[in-house]
Protein backbone atom coordinates (compact mmCIF):
# COMPACT_ATOMS: atom_id res chain seq x y z
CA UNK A 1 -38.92 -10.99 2.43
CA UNK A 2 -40.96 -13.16 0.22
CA UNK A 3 -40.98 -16.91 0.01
CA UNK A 4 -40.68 -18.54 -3.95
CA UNK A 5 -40.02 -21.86 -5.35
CA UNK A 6 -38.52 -20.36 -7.98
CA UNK A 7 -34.90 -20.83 -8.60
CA UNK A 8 -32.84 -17.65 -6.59
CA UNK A 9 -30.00 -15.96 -7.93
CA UNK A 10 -28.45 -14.48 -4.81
CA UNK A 11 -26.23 -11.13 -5.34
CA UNK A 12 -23.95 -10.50 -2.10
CA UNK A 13 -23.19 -6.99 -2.43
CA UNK A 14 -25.38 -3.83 -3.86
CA UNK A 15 -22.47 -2.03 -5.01
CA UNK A 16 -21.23 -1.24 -8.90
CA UNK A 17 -20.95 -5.00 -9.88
CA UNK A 18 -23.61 -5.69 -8.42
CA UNK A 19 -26.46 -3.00 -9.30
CA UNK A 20 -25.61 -3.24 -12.82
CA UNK A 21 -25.43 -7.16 -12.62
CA UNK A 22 -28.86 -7.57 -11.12
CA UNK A 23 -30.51 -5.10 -13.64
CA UNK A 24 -28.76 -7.08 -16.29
CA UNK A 25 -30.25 -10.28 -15.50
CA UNK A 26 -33.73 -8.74 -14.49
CA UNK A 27 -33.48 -6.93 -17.76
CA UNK A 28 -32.74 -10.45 -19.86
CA UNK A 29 -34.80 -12.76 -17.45
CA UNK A 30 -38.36 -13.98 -18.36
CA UNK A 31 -41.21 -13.56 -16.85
CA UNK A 32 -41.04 -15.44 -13.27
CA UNK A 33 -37.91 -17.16 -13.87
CA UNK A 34 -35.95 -17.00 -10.97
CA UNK A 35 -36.01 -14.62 -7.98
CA UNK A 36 -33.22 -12.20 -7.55
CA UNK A 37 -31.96 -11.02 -3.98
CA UNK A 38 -29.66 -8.37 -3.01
CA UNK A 39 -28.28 -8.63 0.44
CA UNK A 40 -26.15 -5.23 1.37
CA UNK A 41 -25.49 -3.42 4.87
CA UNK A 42 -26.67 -0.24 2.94
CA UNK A 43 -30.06 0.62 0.63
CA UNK A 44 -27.88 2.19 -1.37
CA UNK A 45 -25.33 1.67 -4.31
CA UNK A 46 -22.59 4.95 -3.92
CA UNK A 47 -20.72 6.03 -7.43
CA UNK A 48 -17.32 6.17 -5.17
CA UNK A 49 -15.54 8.44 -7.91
CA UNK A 50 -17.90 11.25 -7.40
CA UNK A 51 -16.66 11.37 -3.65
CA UNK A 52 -13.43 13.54 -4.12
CA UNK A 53 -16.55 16.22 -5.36
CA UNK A 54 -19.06 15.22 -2.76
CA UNK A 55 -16.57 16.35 -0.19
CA UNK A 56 -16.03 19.27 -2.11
CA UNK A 57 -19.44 20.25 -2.42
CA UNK A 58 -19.91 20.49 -5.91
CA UNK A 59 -22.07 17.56 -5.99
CA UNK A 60 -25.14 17.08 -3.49
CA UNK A 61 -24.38 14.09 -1.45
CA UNK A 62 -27.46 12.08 -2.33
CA UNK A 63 -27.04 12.99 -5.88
CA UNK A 64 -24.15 10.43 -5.72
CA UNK A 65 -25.97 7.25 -4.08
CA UNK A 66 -28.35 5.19 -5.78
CA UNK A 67 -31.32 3.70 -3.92
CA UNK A 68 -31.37 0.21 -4.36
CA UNK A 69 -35.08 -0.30 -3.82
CA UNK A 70 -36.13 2.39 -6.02
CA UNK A 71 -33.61 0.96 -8.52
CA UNK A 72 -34.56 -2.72 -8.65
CA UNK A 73 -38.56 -2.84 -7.80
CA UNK A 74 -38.54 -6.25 -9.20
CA UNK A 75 -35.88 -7.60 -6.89
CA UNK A 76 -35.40 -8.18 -2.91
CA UNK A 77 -32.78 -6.40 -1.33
CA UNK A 78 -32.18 -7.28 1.81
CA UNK A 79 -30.43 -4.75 4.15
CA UNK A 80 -27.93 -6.96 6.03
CA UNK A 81 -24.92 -8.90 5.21
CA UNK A 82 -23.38 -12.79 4.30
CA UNK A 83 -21.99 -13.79 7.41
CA UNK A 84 -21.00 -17.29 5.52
CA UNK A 85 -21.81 -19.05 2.67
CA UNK A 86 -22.56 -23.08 2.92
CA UNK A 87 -21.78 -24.02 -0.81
CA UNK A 88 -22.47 -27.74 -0.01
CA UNK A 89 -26.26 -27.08 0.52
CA UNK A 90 -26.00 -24.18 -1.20
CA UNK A 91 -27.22 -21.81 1.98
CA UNK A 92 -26.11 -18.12 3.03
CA UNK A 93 -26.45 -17.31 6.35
CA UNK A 94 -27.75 -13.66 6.24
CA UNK A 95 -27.08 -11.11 9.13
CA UNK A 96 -29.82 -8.29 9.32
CA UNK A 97 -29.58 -4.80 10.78
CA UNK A 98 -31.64 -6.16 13.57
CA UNK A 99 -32.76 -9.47 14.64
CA UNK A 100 -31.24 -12.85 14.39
CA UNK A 101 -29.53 -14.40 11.69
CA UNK A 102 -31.32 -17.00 9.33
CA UNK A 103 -30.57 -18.99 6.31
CA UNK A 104 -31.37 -18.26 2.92
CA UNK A 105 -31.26 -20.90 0.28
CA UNK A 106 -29.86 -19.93 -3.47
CA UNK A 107 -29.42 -21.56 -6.75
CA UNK A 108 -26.64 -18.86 -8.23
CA UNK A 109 -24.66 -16.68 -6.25
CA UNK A 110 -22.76 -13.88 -7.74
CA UNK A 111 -20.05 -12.28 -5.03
CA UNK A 112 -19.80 -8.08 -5.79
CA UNK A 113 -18.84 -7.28 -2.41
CA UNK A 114 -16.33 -4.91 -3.86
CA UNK A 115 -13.02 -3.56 -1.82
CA UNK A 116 -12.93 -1.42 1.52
CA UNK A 117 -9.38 0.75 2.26
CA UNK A 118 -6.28 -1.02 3.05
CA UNK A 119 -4.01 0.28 6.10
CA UNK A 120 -1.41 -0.78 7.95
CA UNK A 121 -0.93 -0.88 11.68
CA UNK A 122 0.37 2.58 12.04
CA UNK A 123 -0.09 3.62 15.78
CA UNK A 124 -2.98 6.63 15.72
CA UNK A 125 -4.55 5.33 12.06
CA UNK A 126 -7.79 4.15 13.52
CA UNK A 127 -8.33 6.47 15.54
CA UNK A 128 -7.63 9.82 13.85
CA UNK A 129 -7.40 8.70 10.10
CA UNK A 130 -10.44 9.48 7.79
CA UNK A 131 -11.15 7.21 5.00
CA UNK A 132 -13.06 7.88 1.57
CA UNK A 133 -14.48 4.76 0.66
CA UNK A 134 -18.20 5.93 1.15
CA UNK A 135 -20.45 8.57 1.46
CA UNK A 136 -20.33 9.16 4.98
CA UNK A 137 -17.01 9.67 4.63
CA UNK A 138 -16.83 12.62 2.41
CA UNK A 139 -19.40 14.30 4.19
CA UNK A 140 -17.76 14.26 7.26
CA UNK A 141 -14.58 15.18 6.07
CA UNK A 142 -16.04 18.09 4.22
CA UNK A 143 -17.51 19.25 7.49
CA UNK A 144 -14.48 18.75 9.31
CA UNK A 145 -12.52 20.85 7.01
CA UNK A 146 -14.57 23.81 7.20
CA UNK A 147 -14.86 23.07 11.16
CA UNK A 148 -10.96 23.61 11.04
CA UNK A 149 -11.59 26.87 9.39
CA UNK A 150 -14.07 27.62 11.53
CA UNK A 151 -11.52 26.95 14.75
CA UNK A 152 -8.63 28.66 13.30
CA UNK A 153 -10.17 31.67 12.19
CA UNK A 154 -12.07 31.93 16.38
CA UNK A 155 -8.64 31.45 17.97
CA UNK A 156 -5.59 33.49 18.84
CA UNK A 157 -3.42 30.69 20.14
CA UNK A 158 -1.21 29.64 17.29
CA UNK A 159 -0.83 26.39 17.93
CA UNK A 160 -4.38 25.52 18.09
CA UNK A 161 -4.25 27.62 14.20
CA UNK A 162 -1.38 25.41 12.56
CA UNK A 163 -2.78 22.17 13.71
CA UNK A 164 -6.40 22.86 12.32
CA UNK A 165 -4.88 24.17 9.18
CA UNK A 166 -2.57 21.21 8.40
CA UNK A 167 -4.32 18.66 6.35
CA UNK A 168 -2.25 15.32 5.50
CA UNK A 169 -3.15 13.30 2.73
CA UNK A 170 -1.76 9.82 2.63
CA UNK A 171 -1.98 8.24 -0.98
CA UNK A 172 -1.12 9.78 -4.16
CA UNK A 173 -3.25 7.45 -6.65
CA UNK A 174 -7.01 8.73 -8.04
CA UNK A 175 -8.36 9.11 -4.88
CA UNK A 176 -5.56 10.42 -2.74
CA UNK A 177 -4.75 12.95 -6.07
CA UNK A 178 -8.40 13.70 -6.90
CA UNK A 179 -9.56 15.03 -3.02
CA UNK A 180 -6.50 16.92 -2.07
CA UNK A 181 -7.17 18.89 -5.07
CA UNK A 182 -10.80 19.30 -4.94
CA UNK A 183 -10.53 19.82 -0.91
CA UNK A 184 -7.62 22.62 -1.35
CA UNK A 185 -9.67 24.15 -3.70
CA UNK A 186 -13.06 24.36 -1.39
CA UNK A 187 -10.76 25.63 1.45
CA UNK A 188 -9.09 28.29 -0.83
CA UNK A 189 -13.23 29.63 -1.57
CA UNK A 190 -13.88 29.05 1.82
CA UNK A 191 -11.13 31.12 3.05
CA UNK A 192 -12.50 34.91 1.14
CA UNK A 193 -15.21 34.40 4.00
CA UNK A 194 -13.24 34.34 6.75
CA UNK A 195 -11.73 37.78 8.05
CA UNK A 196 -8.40 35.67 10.00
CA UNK A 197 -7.87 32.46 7.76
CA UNK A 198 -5.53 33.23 4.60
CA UNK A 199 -4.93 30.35 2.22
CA UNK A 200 -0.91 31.01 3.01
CA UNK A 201 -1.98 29.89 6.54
CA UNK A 202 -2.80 26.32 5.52
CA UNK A 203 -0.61 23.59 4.73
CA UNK A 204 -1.34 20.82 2.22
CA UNK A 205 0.73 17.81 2.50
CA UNK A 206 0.73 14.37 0.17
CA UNK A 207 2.45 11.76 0.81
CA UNK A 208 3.34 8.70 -1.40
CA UNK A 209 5.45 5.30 -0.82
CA UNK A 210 5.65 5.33 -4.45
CA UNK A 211 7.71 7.27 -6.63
CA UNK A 212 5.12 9.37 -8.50
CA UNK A 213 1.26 10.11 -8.81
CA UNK A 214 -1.56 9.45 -10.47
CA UNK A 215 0.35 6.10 -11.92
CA UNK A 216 -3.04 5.37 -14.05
CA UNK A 217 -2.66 8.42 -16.42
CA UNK A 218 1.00 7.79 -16.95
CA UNK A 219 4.21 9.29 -16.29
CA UNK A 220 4.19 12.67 -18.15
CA UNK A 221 0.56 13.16 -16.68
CA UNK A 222 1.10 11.94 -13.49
CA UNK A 223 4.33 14.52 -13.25
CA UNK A 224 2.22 17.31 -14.86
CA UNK A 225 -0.20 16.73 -11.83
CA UNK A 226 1.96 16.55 -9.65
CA UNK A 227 3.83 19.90 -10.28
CA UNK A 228 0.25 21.23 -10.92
CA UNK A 229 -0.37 20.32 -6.91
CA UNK A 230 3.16 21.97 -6.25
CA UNK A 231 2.22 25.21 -7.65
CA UNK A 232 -1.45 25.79 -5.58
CA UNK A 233 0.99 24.82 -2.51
CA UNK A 234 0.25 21.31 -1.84
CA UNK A 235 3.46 19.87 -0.08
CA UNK A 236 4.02 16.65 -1.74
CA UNK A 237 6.49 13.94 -0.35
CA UNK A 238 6.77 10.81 -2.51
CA UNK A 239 8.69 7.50 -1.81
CA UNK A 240 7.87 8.06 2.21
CA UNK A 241 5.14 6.78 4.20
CA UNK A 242 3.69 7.41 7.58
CA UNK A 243 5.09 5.82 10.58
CA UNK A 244 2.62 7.40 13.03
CA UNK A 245 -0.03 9.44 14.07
CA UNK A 246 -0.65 9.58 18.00
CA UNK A 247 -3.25 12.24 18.65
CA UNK A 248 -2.62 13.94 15.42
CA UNK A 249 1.38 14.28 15.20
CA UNK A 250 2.21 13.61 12.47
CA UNK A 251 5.67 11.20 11.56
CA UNK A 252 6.59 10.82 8.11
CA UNK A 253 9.77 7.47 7.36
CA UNK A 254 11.37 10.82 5.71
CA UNK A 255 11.99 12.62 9.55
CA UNK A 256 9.30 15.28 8.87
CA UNK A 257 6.93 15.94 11.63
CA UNK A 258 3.60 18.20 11.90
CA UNK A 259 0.41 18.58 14.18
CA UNK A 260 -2.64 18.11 12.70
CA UNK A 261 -6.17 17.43 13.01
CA UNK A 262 -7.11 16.10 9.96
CA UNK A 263 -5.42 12.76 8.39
CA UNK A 264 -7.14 11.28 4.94
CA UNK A 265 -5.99 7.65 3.89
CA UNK A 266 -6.37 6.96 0.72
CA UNK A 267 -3.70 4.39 0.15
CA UNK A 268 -5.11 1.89 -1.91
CA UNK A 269 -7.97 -0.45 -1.55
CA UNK A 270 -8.22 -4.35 -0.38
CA UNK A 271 -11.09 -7.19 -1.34
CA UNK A 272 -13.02 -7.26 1.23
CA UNK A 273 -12.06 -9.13 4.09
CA UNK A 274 -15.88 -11.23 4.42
CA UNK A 275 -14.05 -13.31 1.29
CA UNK A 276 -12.30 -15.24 3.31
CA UNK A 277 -15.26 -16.75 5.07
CA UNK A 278 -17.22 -18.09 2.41
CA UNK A 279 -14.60 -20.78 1.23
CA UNK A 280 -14.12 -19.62 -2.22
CA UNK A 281 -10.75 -19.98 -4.17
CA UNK A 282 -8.83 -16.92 -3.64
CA UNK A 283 -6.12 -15.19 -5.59
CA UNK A 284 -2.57 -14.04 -3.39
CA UNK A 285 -3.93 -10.82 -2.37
CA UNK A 286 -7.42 -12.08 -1.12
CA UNK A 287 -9.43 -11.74 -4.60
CA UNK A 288 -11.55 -14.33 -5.60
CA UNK A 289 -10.08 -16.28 -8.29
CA UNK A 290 -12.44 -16.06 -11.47
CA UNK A 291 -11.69 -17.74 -15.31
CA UNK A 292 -12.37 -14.84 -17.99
CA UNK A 293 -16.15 -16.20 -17.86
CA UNK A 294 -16.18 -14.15 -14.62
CA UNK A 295 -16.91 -17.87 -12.84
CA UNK A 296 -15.38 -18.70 -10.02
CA UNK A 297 -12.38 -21.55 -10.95
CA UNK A 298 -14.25 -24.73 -9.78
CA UNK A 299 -17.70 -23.88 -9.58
CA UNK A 300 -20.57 -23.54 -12.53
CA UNK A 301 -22.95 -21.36 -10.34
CA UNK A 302 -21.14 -18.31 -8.78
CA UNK A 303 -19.65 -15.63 -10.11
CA UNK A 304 -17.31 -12.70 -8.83
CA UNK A 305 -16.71 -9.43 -10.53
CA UNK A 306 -15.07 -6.23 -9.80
CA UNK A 307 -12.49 -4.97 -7.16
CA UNK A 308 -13.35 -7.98 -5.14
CA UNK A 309 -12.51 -10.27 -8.16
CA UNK A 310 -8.86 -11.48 -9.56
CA UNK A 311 -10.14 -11.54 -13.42
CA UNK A 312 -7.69 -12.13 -16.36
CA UNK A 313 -7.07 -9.06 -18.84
CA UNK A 314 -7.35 -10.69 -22.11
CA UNK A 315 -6.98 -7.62 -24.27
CA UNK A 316 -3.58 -7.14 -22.46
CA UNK A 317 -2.06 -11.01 -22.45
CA UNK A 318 -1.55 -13.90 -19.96
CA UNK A 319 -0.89 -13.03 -16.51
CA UNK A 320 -2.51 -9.95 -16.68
CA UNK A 321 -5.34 -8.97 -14.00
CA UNK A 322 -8.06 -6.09 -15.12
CA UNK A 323 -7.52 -3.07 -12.66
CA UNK A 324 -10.00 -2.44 -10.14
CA UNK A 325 -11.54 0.91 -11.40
CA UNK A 326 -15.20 2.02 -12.59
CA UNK A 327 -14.36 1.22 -16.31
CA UNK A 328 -14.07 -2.62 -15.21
CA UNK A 329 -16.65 -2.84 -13.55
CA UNK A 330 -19.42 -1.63 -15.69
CA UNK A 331 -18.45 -4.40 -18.63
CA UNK A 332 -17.39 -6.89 -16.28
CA UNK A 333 -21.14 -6.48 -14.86
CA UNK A 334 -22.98 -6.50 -18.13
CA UNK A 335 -21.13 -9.71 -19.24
CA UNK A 336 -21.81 -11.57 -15.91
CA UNK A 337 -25.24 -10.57 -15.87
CA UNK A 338 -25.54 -12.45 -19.17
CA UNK A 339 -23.48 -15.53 -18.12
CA UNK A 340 -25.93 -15.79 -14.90
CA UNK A 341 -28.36 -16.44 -17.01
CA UNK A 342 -26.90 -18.88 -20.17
CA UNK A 343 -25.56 -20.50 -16.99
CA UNK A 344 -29.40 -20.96 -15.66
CA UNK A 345 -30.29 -21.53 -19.29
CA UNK A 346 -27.67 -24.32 -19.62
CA UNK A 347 -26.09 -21.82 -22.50
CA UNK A 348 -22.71 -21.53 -23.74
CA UNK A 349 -20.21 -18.80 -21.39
CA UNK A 350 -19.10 -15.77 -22.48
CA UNK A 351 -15.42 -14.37 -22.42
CA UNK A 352 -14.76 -11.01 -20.52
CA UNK A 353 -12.43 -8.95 -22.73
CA UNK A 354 -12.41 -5.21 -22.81
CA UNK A 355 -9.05 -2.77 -23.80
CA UNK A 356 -8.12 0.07 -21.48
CA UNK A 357 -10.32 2.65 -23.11
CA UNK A 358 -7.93 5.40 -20.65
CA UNK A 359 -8.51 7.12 -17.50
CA UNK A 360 -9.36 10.32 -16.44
CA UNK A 361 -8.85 12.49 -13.04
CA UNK A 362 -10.57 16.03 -11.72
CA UNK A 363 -7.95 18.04 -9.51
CA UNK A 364 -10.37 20.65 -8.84
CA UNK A 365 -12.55 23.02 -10.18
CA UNK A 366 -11.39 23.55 -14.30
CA UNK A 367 -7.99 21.59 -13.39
CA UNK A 368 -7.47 17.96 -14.56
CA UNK A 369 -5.72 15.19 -16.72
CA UNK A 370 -7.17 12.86 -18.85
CA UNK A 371 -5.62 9.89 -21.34
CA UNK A 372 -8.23 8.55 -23.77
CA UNK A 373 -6.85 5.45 -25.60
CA UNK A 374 -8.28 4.80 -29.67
CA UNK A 375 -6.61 1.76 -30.51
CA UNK A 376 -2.90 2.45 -30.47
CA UNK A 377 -3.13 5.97 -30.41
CA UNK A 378 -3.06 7.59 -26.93
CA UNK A 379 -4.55 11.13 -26.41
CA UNK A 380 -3.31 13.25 -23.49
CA UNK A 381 -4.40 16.18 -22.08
CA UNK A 382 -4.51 18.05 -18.92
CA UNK A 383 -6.37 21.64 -17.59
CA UNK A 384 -9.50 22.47 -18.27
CA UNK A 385 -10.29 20.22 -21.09
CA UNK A 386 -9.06 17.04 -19.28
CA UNK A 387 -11.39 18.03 -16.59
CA UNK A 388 -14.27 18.18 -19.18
CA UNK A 389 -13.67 14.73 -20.19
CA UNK A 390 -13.20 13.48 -16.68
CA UNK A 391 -16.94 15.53 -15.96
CA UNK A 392 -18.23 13.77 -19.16
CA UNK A 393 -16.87 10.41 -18.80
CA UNK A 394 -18.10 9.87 -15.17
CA UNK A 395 -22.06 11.84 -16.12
CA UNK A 396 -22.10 8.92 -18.93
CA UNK A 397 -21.16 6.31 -16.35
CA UNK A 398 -23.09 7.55 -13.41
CA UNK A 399 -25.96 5.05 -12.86
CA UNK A 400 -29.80 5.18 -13.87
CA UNK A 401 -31.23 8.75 -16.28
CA UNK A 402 -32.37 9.80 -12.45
CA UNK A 403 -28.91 10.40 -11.09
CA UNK A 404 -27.55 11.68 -14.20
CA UNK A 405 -29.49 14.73 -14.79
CA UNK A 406 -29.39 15.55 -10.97
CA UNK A 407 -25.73 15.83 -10.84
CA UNK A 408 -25.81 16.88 -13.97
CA UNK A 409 -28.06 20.02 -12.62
CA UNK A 410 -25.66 20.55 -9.70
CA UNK A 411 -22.98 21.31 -11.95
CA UNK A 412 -24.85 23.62 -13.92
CA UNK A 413 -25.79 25.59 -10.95
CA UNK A 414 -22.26 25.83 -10.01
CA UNK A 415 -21.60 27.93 -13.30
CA UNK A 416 -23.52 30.52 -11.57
CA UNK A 417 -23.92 30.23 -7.65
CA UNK A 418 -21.04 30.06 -5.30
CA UNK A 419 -19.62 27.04 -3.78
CA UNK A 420 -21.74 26.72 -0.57
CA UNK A 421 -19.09 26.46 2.52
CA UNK A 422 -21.93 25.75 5.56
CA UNK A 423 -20.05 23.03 7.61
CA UNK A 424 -23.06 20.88 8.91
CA UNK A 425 -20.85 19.01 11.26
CA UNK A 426 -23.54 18.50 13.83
CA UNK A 427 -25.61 16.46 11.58
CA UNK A 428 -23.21 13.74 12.84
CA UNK A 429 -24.47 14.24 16.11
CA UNK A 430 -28.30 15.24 15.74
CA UNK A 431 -29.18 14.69 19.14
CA UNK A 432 -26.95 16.24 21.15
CA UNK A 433 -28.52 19.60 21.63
CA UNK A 434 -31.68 18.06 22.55
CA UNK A 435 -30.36 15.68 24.99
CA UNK A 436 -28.94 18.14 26.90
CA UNK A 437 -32.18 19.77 26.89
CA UNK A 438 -33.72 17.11 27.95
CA UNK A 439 -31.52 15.33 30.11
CA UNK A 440 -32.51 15.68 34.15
CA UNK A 441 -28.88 16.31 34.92
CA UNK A 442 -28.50 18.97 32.90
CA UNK A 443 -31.09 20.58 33.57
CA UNK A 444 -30.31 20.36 37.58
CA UNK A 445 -26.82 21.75 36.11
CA UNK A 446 -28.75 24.79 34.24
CA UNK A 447 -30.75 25.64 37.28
CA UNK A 448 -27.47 25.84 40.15
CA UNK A 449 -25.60 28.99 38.86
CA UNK A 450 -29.02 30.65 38.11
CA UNK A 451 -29.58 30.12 41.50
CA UNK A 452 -27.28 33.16 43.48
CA UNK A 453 -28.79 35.49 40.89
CA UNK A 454 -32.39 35.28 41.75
CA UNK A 455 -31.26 35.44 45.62
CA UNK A 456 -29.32 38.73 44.46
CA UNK A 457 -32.49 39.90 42.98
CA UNK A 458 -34.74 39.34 45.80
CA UNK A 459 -32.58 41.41 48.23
C-alpha cells in the first residue's frame, strides 16, 4: 500500500456499486487528485446474476468475476475488510487477510458493501444449506449435483438413490426461480450419460412463503413460470416454508417431509450485517439511510449505493425505495461516482432518478420470461425470446469489453458442443490425495495389510 498526501476517497466494498463507482470517479478525476482505495475480502468483483448459469455450466466460472486489480490499475485495492469506521477522525480500521489490523485515514468514504443471504434459525440451515450469493457457491453446488448423480447411479440401495436425487430449493424469487431451472436442466443432460439415473428418478422441489414466483416480472409471468417449472417436473409448494433440516430431512410448515442431500437457500438477501458497526444512520431493515443524492442523511462526505443502501425511487413517488437488483445498481453507481467528486469539487449534488426499465429471468436453456417497460407500455414475453433478452440484457450489463466477449464466446460454443457434466468436486479439497500420500500414518497404514502377502509369498 502506498502512502499520499493527497486527499483519499475510500470505497468499502469491490462489488457492483462499487467497481463501477471507482471507475467513475477515476474516469472523471484529474490528474493526481485524490487517491482511491478499494478495501474487499476478495480481488474480485462477481456479476451475481450470471451464477444460476455458472452452476449450470454454461458459463466458465471465471468468465463471471472481474479482477479488481486488473480492472482499476490506477487504484489500491486492498484485500481485507472495514472492521469499523471512526467518522470523528475520519479513520477505518482495515482487517487484512493476514497480519494485524491498522488504520487508514480517508477524506470520502463511499459504503458498497452490498447484501449477503438472509436465513432464519431453522435447525440444520447452516450446516447442510447451500447458498448462491458468490462464486464459490455455484461451483460447488454444480459439483455436488453431478456428485449426487454420480452416487445414485453407483448404488443399489434405494434409499441412498432418493436422497441424492432430491434437490430442495428454498426461494421462489430470481435466484431461487432462475437455478432450479438452469440446475434441472444440467441434470436432465447429465442424466443421457448415466446407464441407472433417469430424469423420472429425481425430484425437484420449490418452495415459497409467498404466494407466487418470480414477483419482479409480474403476475401473469410469474404464473406462466411457474406452470412452466410444473411441466419439466419441478414440485413447487408456495405459501410454506421450511421448518427444518437435521441431517438432510427435510420438514416443510405444509407436513411434507423428504431426505435429501442437497438444500439451496435462496430466500432473499439482507444488507450486510458489518453496517451496523460503522455508526451510520440506518433504515428499519439495516440499510443505510441515503437522500436521492445517494449521501448518507447527515453527512456531506459518504455515500451508500446499492443493495446495502435504503435510496428513494423518485420515478415511482414518496415512500418508495429502488429495488435491490443489477439495473439499480449500475445508475445508482454512475451518479455517485459523479457526486464523489462535485462533492470534492465543492459542486452542486445530483438527484438519483431512474424508471423501472423491466426485468428479465433465464429458466434454462431457450426457456425464459422477460417484461421490458417503454414508458407506459409494458412488453411481455416468455420462451425462447424472453430468454434472448434476458442473454442480451445481462451481455450489455456484464462489466468491462474483457468479460463480455468471453462469456459471450462461451455461449457461442454452447450452440455447438455439449454441456460439459465433469463434476470437479475435489477441487474443493486439492490436497487430500496427496496428504494421504504423504502423511507417515498412512503410509504405516498402506504398508500393514501388504504385510501377510509378502510372508505368503516367501513360503
Amino acid at each position: 500500500m502506498s502512502t499520499t498526501e493527497r486527499p483519499r476517497i475510500l470505497v468499502v466494498g469491490g462489488g457492483y456499486v462499487g467497481l463501477y463507482a471507482a471507475r467513475r470517479i477515476l474516469k472523471k478525476m484529474r490528474y493526481g487528485e485524490a487517491t482511491v482505495t478499494v478495501v474487499d475480502p476478495r480481488s474480485y468483483m462477481t456479476y451475481q446474476p450470471f451464477l444460476p448459469e455458472a452452476a449450470a455450466g454454461s458459463i466458465s466460472p471465471r468468465h463471471v468475476v472481474v479482477p479488481l486489480r486488473r480492472v482499476l490499475p490506477k487504484a489500491e485495492v486492498l484485500t481485507g475488510r472495514v472492521s469499523t469506521i471512526d467518522q470523528d477522525r475520519k479513520v477505518a480500521v482495515i482487517q487484512p487477510l493476514v497480519g494485524e489490523t491498522y488504520e487508514l485515514p480517508f477524506d470520502y468514504l463511499v459504503i458498497a458493501l452490498g447484501a449477503v443471504s438472509r436465513t432464519f434459525p431453522i435447525p440444520g440451515l447452516a450446516e447442510n444449506g447451500i447458498g448462491m450469493k458468490g462464486i464459490e457457491e455455484a461451483i460447488g453446488l454444480r459439483n455436488h449435483v453431478l456428485e449426487q448423480l454420480d452416487k445414485a447411479d453407483s448404488t443399489t440401495d434405494e434409499e441412498i438413490r432418493r436422497k441424492a436425487l432430491t434437490f430442495v430449493f428454498v426461494g421462489g424469487g430470481f435466484a431461487g426461480a432462475e437455478t432450479i431451472g438452469e440446475i434441472e436442466d444440467m441434470a436432465r443432460d447429465a442424466a443421457k450419460y448415466y446407464p441407472n439415473v433417469k430424469r423420472e428418478d429425481m425430484r425437484f422441489v420449490l418452495v415459497d412463503a409467498a404466494d407466487k414466483i418470480l414477483p419482479e416480472v409480474g403476475p401473469k409471468l410469474g404464473q406462466w413460470g411457474l406452470e412452466h417449472l410444473q411441466k419439466r417436473g419441478v414440485e413447487v409448494y408456495l405459501k410454506t416454508s421450511m421448518d427444518s433440516c437435521i441431517d438432510g430431512h427435510v420438514v416443510l410448515k405444509n407436513g411434507l417431509e423428504v431426505d435429501s442431500n442437497t438444500i439451496v437457500w435462496t430466500a432473499g438477501v439482507k444488507p450486510n450485517p458489518a453496517l451496523a458497526r460503522f455508526g451510520l444512520p440506518l433504515g428499519p431493515r439495516g440499510h443505510v439511510d441515503t437522500a436521492p443524492t445517494l449521501q448518507v442523511q447527515g453527512t456531506d462526505y459518504i455515500w451508500a449505493a446499492g443493495d446495502n443502501a435504503q435510496v428513494p425511487d423518485l420515478a415511482v413517488g414518496e415512500g418508495a425505495w429502488c429495488p435491490p437488483n443489477a439495473q439499480h445498481a449500475l445508475r445508482q453507481a454512475k451518479v455517485l461516482g459523479d457526486n464523489v467528486i462535485s462533492g470534492m469539487r465543492g459542486f452542486p449534488q445530483q438527484d438519483y432518478k431512474h424508471a423501472n426499465k423491466g426485468a428479465v429471468a433465464g429458466l434454462g436453456l431457450h426457456k425464459g420470461v422477460a417484461m421490458i417497460v417503454f414508458g407506459k407500455m409494458k412488453i411481455k414475453l416468455k420462451g425462447r425470446l424472453a430468454w434472448y433478452m434476458h442473454r442480451g440484457y445481462h451481455g450489455m450489463a456484464m462489466p468491462t469489453f474483457n468479460r463480455k466477449i468471453r462469456v459471450i464466446a462461451d455461449w457461442t460454443l454452447g450452440m455447438f458442443l455439449k454441456r460439459e457434466v465433469v463434476s470437479l468436486g475435489a477441487i474443493e479439497n486439492p490436497r487430500e490425495e496427496f496428504y494421504e500420500a504423504a502423511s507417515p500414518v498412512s503410509a504405516a497404514a498402506a504398508a500393514k495389510p501388504s504385510a501377510p502377502a509378502e510372508k505368503a509369498k516367501a513360503s
